[in-house]
PDB file of N, CA and C in Angstrom:
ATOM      1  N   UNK A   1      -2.814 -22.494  19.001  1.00  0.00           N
ATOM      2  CA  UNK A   1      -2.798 -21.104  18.587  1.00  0.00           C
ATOM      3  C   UNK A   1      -3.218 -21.026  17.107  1.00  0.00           C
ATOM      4  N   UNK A   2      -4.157 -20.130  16.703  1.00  0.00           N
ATOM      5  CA  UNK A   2      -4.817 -19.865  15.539  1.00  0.00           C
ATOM      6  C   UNK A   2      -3.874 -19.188  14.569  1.00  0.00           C
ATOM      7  N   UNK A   3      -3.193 -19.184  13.654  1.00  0.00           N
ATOM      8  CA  UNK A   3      -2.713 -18.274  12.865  1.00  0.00           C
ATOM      9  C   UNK A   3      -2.904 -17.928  11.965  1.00  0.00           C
ATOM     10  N   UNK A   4      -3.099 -16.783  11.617  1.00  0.00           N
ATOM     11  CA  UNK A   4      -3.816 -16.387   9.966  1.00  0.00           C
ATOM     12  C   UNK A   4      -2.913 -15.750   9.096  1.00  0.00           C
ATOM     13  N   UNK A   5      -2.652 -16.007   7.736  1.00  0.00           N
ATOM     14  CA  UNK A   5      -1.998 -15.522   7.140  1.00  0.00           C
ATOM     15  C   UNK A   5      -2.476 -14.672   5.839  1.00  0.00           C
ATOM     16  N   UNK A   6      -1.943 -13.479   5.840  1.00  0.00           N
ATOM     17  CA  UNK A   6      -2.815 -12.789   4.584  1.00  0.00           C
ATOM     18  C   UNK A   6      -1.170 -12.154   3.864  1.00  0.00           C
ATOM     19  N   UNK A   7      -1.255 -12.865   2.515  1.00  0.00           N
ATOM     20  CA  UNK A   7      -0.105 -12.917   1.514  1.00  0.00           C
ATOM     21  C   UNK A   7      -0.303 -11.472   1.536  1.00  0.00           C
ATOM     22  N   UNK A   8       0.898 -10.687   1.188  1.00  0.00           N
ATOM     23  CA  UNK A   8       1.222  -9.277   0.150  1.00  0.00           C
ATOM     24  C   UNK A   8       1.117  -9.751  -1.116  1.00  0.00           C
ATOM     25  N   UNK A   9       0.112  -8.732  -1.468  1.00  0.00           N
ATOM     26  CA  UNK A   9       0.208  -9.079  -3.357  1.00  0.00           C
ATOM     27  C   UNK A   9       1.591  -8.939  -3.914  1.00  0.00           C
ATOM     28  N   UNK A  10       1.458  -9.503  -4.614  1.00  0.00           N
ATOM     29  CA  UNK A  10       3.115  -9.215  -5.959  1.00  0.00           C
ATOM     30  C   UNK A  10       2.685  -9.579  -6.901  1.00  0.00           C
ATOM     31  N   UNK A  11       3.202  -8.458  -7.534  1.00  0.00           N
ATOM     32  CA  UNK A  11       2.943  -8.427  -9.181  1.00  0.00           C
ATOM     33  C   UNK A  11       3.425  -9.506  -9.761  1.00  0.00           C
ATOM     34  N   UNK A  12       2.452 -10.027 -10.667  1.00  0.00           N
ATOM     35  CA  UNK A  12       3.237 -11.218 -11.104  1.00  0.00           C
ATOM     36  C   UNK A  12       4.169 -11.213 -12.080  1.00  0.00           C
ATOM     37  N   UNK A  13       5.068 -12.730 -12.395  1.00  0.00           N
ATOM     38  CA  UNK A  13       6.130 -12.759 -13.137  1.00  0.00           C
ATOM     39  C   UNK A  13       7.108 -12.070 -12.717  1.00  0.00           C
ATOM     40  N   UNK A  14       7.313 -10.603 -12.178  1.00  0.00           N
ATOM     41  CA  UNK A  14       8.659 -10.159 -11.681  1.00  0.00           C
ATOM     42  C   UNK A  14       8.783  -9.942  -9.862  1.00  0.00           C
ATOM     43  N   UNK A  15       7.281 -10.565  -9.602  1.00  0.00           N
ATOM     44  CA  UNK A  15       7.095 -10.586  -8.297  1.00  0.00           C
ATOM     45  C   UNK A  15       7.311  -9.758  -7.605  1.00  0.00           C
ATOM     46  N   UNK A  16       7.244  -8.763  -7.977  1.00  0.00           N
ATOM     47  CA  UNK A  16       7.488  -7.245  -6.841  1.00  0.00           C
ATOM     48  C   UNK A  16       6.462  -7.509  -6.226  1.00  0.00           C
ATOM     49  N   UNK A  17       6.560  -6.861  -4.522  1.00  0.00           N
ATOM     50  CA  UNK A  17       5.674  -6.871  -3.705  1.00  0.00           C
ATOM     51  C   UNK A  17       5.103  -5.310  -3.888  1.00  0.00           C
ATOM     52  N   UNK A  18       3.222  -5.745  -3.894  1.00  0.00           N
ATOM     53  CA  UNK A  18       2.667  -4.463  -3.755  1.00  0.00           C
ATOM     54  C   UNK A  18       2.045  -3.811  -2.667  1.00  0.00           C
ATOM     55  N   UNK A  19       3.373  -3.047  -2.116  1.00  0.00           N
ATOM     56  CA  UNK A  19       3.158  -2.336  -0.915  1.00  0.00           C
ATOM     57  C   UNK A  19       3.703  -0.979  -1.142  1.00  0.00           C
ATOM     58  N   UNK A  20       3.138   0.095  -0.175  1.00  0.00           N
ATOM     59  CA  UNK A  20       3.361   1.165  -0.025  1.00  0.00           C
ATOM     60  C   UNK A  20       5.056   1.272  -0.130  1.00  0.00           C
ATOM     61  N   UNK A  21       5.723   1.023   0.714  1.00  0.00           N
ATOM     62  CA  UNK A  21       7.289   1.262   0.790  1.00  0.00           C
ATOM     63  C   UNK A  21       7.570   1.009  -0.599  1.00  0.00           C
ATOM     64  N   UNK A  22       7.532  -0.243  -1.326  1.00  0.00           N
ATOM     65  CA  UNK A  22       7.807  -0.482  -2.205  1.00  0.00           C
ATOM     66  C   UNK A  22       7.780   0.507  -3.426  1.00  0.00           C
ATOM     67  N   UNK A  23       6.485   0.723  -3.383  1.00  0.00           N
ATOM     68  CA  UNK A  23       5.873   1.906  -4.403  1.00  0.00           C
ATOM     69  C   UNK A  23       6.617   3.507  -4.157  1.00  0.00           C
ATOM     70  N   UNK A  24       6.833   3.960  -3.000  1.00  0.00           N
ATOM     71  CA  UNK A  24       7.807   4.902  -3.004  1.00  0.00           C
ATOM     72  C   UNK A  24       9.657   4.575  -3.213  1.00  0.00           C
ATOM     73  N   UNK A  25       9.929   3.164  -3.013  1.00  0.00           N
ATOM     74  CA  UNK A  25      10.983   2.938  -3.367  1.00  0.00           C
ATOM     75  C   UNK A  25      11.461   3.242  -5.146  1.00  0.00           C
ATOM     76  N   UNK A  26       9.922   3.036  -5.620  1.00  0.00           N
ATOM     77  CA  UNK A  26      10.014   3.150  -7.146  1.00  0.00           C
ATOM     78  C   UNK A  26      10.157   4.570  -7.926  1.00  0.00           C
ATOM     79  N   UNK A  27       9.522   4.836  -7.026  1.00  0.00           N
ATOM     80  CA  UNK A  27       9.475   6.745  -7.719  1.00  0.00           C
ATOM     81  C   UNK A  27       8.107   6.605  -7.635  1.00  0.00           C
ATOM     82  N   UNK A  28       6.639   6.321  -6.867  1.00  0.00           N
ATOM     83  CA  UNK A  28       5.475   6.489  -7.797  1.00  0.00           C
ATOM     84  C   UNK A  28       5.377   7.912  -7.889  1.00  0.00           C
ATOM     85  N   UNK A  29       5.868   8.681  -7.594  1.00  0.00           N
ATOM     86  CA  UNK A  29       5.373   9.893  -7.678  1.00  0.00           C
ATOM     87  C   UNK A  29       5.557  10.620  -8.884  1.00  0.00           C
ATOM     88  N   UNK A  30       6.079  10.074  -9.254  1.00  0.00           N
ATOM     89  CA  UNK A  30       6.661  10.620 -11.496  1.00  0.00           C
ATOM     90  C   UNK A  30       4.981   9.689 -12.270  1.00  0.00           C
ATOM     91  N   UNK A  31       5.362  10.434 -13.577  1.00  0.00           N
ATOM     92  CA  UNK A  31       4.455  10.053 -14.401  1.00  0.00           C
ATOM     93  C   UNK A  31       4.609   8.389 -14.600  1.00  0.00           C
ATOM     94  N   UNK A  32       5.914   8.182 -14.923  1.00  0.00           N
ATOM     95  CA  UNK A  32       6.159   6.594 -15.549  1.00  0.00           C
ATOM     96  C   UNK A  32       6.016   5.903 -14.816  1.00  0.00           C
ATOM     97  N   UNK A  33       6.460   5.614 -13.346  1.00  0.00           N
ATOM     98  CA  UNK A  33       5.842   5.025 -11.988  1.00  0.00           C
ATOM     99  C   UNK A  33       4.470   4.598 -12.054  1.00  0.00           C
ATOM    100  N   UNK A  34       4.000   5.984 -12.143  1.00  0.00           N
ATOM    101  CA  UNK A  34       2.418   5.691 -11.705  1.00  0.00           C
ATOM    102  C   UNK A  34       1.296   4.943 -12.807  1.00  0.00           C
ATOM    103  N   UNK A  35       1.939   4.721 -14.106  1.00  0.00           N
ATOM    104  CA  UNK A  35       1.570   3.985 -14.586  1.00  0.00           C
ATOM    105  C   UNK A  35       1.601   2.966 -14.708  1.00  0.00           C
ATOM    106  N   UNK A  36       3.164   2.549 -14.124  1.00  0.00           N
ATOM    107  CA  UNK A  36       2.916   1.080 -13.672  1.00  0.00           C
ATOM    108  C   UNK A  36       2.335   0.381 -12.298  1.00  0.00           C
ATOM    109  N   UNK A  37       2.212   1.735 -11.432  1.00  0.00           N
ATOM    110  CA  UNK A  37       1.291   1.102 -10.586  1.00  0.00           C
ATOM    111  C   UNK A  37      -0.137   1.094 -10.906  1.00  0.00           C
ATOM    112  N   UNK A  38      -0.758   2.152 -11.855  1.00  0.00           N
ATOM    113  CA  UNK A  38      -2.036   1.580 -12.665  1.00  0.00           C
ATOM    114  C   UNK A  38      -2.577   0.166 -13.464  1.00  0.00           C
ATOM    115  N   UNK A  39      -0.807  -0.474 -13.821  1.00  0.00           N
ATOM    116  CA  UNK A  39      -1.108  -1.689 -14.851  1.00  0.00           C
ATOM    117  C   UNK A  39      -1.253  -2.656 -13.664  1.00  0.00           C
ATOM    118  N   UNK A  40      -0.586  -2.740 -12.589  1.00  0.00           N
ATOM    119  CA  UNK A  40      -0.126  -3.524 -11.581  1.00  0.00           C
ATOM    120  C   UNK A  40      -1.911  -3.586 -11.083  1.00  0.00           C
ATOM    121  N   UNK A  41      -2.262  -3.119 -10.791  1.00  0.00           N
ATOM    122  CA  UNK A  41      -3.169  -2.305 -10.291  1.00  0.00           C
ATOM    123  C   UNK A  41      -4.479  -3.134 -10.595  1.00  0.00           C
ATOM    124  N   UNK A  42      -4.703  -2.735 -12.377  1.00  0.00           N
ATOM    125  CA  UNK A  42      -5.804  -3.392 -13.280  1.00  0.00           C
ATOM    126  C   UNK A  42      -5.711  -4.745 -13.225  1.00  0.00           C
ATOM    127  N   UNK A  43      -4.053  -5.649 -13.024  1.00  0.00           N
ATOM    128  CA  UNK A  43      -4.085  -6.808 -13.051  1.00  0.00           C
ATOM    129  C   UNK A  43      -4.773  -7.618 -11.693  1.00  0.00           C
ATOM    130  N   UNK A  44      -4.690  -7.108 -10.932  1.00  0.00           N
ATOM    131  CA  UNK A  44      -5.409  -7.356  -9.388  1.00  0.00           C
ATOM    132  C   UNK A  44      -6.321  -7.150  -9.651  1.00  0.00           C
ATOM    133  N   UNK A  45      -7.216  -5.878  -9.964  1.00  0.00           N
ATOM    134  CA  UNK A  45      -8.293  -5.859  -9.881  1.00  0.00           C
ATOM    135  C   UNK A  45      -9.440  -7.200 -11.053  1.00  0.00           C
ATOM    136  N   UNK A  46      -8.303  -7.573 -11.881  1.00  0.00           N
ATOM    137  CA  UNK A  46      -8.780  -8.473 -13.092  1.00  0.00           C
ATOM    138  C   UNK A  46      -8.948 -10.195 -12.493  1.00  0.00           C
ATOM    139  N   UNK A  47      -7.783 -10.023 -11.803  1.00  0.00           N
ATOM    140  CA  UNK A  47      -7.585 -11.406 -11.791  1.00  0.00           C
ATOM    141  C   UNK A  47      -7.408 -12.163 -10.319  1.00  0.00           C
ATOM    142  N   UNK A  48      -7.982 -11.028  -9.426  1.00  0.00           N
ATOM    143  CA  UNK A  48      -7.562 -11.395  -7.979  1.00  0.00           C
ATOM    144  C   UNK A  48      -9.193 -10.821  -7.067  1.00  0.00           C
ATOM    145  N   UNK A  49      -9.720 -11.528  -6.081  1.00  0.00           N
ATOM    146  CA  UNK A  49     -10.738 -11.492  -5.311  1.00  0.00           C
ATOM    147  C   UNK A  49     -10.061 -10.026  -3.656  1.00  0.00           C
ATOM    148  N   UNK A  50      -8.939 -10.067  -3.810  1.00  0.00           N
ATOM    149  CA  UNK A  50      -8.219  -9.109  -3.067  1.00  0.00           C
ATOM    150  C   UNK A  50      -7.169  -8.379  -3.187  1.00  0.00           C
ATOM    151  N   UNK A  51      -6.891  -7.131  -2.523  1.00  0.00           N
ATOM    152  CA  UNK A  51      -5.491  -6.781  -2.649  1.00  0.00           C
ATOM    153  C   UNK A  51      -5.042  -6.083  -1.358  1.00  0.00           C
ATOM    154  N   UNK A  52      -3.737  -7.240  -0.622  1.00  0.00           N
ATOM    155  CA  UNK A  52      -3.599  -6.496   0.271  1.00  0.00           C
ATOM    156  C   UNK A  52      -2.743  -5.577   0.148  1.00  0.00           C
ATOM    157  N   UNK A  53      -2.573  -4.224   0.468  1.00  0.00           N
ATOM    158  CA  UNK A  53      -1.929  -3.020   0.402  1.00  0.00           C
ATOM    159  C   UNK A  53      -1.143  -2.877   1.588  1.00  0.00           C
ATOM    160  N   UNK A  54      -0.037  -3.149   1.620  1.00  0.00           N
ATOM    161  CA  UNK A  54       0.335  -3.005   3.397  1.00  0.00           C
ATOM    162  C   UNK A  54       0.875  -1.432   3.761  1.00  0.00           C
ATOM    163  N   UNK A  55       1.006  -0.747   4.634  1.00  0.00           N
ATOM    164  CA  UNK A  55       1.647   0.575   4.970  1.00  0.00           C
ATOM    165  C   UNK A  55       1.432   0.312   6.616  1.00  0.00           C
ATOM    166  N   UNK A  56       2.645   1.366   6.420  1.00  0.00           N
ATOM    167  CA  UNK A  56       2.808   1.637   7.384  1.00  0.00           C
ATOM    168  C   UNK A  56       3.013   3.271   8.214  1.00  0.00           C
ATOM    169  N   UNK A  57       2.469   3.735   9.267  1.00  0.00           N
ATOM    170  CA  UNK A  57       2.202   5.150   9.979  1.00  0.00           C
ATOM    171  C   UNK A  57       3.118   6.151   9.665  1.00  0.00           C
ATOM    172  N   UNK A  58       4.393   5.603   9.506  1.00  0.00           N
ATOM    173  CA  UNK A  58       5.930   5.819   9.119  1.00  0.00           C
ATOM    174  C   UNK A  58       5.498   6.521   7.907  1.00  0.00           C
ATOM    175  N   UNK A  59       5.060   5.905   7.020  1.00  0.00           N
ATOM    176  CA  UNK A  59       4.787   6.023   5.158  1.00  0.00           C
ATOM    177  C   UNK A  59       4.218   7.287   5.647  1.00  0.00           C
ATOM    178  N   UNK A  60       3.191   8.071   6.294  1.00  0.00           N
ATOM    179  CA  UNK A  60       2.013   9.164   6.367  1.00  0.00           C
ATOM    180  C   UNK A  60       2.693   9.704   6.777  1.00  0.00           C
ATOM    181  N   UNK A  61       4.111   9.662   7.690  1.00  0.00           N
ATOM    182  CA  UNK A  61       4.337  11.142   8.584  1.00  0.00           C
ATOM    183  C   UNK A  61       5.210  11.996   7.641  1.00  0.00           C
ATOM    184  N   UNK A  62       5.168  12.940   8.656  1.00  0.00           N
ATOM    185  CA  UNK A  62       6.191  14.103   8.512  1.00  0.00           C
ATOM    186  C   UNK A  62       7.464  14.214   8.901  1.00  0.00           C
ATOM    187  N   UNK A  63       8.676  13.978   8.630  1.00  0.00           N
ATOM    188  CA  UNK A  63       9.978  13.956   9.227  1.00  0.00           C
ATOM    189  C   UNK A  63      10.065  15.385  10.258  1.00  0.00           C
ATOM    190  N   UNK A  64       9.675  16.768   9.737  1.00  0.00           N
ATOM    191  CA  UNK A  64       9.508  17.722  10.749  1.00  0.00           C
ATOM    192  C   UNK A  64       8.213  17.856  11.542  1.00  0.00           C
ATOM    193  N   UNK A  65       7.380  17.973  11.209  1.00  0.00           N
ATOM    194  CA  UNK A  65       6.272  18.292  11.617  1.00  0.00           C
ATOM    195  C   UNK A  65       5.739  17.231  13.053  1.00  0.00           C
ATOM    196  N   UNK A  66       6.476  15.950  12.188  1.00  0.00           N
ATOM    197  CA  UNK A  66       5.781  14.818  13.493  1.00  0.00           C
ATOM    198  C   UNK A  66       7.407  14.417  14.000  1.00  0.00           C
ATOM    199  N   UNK A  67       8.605  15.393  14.320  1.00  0.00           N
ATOM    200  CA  UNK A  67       9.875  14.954  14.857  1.00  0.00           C
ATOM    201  C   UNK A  67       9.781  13.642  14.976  1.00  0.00           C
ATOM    202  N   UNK A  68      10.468  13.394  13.830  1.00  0.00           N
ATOM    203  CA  UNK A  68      11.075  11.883  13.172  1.00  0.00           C
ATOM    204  C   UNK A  68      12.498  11.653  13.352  1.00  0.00           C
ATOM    205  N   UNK A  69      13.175  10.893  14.124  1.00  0.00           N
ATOM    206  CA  UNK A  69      14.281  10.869  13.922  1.00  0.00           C
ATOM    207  C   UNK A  69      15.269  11.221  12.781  1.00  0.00           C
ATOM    208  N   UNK A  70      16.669  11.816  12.556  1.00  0.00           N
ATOM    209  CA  UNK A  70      17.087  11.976  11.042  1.00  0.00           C
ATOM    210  C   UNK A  70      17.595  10.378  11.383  1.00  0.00           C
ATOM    211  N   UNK A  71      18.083   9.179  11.975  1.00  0.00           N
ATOM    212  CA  UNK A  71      18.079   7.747  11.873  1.00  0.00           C
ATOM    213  C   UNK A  71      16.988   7.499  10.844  1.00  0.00           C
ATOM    214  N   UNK A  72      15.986   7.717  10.655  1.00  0.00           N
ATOM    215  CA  UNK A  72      14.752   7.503   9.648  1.00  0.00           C
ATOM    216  C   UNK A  72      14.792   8.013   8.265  1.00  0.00           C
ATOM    217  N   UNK A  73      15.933   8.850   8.366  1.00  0.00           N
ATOM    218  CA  UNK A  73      15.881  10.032   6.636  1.00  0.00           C
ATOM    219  C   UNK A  73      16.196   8.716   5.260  1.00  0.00           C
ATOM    220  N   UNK A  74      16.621   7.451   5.721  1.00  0.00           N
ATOM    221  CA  UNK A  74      16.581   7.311   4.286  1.00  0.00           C
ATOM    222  C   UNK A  74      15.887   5.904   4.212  1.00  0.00           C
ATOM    223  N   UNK A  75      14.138   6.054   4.995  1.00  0.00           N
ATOM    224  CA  UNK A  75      13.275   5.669   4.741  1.00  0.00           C
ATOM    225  C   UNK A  75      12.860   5.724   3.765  1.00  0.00           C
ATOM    226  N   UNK A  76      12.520   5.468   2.730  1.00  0.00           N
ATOM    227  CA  UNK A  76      11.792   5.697   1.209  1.00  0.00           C
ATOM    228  C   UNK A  76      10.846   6.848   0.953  1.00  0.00           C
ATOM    229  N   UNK A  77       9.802   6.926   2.000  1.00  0.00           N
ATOM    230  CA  UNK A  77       8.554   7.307   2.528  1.00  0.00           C
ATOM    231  C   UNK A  77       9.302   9.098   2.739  1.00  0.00           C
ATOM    232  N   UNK A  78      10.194   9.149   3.638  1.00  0.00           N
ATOM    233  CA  UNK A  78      10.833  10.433   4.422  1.00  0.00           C
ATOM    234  C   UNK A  78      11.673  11.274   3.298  1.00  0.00           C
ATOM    235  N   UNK A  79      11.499  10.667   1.951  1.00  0.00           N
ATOM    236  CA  UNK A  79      11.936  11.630   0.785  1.00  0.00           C
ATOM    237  C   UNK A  79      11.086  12.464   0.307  1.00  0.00           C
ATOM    238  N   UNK A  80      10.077  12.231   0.596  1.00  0.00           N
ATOM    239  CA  UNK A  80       8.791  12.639  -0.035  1.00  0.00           C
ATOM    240  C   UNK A  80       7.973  14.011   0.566  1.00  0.00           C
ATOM    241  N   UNK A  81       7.469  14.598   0.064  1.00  0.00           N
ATOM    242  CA  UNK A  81       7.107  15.657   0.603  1.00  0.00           C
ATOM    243  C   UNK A  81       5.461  15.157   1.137  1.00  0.00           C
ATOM    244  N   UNK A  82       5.366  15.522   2.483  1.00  0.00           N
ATOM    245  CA  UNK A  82       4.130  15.357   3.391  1.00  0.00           C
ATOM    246  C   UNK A  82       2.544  15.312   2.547  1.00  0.00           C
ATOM    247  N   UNK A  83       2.769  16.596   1.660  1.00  0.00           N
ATOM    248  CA  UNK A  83       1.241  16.594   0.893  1.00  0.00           C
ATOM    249  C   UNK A  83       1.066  15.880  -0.231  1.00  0.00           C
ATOM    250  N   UNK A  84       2.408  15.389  -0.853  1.00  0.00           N
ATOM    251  CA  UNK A  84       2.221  14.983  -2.062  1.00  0.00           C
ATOM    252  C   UNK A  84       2.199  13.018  -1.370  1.00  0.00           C
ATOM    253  N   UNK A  85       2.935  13.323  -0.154  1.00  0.00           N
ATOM    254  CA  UNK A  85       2.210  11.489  -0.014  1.00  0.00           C
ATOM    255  C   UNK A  85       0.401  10.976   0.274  1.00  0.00           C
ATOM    256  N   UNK A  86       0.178  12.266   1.114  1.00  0.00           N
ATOM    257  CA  UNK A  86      -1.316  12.432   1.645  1.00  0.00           C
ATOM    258  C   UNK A  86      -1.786  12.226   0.391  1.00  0.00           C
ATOM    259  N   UNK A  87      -1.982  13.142  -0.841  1.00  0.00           N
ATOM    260  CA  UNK A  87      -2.496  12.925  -2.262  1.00  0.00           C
ATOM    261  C   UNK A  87      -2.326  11.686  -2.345  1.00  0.00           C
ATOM    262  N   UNK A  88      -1.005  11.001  -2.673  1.00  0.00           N
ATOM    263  CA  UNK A  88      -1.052   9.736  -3.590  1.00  0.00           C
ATOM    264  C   UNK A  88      -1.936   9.121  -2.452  1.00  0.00           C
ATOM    265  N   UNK A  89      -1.784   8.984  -1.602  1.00  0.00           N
ATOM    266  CA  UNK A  89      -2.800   7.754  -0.546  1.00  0.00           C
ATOM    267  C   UNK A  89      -3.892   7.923  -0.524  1.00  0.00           C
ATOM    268  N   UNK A  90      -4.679   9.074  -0.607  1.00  0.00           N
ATOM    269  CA  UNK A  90      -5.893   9.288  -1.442  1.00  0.00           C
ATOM    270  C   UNK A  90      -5.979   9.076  -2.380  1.00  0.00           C
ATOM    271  N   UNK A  91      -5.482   8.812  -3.598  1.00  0.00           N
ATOM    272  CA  UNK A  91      -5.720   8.614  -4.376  1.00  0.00           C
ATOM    273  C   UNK A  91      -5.745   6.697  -5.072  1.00  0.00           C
ATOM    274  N   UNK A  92      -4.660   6.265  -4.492  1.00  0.00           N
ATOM    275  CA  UNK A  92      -4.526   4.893  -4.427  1.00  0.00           C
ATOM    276  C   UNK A  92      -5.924   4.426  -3.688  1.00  0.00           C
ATOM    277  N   UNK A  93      -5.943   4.591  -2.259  1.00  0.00           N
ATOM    278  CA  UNK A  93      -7.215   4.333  -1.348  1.00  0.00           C
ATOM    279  C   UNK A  93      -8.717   4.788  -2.347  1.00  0.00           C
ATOM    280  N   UNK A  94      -8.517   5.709  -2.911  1.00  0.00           N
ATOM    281  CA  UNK A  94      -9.846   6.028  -3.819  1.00  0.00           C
ATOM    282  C   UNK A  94     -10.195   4.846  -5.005  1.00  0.00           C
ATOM    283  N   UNK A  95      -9.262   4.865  -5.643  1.00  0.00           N
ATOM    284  CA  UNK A  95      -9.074   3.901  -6.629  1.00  0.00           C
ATOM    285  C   UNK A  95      -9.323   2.579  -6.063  1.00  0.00           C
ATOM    286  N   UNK A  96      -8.617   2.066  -5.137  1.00  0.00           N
ATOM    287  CA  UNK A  96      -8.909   0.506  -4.798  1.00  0.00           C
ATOM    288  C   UNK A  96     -10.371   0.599  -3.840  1.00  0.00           C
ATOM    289  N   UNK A  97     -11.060   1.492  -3.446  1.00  0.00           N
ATOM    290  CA  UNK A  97     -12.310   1.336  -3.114  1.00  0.00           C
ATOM    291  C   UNK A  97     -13.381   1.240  -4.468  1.00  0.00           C
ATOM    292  N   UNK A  98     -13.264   1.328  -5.071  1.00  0.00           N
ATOM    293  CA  UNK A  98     -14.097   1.791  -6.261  1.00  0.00           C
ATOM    294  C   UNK A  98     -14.551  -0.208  -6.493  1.00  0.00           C
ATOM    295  N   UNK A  99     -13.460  -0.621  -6.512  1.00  0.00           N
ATOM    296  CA  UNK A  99     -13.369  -2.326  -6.925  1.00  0.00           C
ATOM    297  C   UNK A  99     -13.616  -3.139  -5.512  1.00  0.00           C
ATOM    298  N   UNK A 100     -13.063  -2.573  -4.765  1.00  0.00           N
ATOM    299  CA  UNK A 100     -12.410  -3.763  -3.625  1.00  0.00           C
ATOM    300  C   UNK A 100     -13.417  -3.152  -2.014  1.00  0.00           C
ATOM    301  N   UNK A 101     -13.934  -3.636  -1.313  1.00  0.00           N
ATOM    302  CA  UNK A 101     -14.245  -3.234   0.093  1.00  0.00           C
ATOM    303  C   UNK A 101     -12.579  -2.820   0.947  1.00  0.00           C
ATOM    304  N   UNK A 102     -12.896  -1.948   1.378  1.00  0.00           N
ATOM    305  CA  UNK A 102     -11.748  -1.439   2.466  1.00  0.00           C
ATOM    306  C   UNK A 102     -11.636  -1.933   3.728  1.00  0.00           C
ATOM    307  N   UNK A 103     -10.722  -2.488   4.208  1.00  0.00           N
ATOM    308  CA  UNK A 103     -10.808  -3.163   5.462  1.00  0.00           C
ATOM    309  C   UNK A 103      -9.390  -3.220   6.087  1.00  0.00           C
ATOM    310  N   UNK A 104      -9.387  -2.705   7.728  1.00  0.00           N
ATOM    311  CA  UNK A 104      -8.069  -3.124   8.340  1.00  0.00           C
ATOM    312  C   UNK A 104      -7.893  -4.421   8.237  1.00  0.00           C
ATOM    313  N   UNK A 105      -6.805  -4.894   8.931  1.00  0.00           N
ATOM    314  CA  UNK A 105      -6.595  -6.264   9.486  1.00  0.00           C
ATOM    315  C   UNK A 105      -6.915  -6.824  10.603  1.00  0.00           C
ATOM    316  N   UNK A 106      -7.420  -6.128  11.379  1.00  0.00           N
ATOM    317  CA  UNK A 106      -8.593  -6.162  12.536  1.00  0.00           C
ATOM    318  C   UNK A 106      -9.687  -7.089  11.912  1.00  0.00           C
ATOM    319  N   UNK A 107     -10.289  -6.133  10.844  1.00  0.00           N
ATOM    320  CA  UNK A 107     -11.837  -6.315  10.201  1.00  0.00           C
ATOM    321  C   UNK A 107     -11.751  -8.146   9.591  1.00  0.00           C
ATOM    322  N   UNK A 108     -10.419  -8.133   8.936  1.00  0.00           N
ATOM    323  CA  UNK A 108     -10.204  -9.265   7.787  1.00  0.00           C
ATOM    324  C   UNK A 108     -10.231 -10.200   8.873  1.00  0.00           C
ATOM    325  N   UNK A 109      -9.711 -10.202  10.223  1.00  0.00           N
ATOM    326  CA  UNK A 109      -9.132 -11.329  10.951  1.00  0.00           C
ATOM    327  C   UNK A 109     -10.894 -12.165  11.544  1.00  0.00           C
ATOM    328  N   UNK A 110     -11.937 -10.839  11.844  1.00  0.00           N
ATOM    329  CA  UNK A 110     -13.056 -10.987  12.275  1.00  0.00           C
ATOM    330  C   UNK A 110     -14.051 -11.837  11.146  1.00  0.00           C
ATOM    331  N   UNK A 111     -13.398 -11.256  10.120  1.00  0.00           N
ATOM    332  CA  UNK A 111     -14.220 -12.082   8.851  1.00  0.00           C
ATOM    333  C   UNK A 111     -13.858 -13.245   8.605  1.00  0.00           C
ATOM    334  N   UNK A 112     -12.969 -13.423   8.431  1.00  0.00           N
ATOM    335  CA  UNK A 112     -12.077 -14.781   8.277  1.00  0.00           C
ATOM    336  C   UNK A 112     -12.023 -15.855   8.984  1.00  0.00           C
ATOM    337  N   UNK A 113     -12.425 -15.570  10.487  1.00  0.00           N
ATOM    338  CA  UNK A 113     -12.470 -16.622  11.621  1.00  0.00           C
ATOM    339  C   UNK A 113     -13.806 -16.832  11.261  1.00  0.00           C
ATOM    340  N   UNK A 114     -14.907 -16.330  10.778  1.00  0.00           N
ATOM    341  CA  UNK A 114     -16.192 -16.923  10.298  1.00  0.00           C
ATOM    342  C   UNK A 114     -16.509 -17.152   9.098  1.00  0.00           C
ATOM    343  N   UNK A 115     -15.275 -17.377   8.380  1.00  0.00           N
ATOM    344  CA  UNK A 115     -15.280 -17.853   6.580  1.00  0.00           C
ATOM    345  C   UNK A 115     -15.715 -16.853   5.919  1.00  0.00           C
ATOM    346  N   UNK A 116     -15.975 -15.861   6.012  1.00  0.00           N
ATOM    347  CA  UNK A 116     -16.212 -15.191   5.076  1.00  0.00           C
ATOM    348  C   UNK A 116     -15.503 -14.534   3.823  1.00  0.00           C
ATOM    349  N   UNK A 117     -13.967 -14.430   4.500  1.00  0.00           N
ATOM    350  CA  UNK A 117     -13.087 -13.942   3.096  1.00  0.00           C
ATOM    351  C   UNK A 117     -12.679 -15.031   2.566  1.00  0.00           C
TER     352      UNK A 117
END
């Protein structure tokens, strides 16, 4: 059996993992947050050939709109108001395209079994 492994970035030295949950665990949605996910950010883009971003469907929904269990309310993600997560994920996704090719884990697994990443 083939297994492939693709690390979560973490910031280095305090090793936070850079993932979506994480990033709403922090507050990104305030000013001071989001600048450290900008520094976090520049350091990947400086010093790293990738960045995997993990999320999850959970992170995008709506607690009303897409009847979410209230078992789910103290998801990180389910504090957040619906448009202002849509924004930040556009906006993160905008930003890391600018540097990085966009790719599921579908795409990476297809590339990877022929060396390419």
């Amino acid at each position: 059996m083939n297994i492939i492994e693709y690390p979560i970035s973490v910031v280095p030295y305090v090793r936070t993992p850079f993932f979506i949950s994480a990033l709403f665990s922090m507050g990104l949605l305030n000013v001071k947050t989001m600048f450290l996910y900008n520094m976090y950010y520049d350091y990947f883009r400086r010093t790293s050939n990738y960045i995997n971003l993990e999320f999850h469907a959970i992170e995008l929904s709506d607690m009303e709109k897409d009847n979410i269990s209230t078992v789910m309310k103290n998801q990180p993600s389910m504090r957040i108001n619906h448009e202002k997560k849509y924004d930040m994920f556009k906006k993160i996704l905008m930003k890391i395209r600018k540097d990085f090719q966009l790719s599921v884990l579908r795409e990476c697994e297809d590339k990877d079994s022929r060396g390419y990443i």
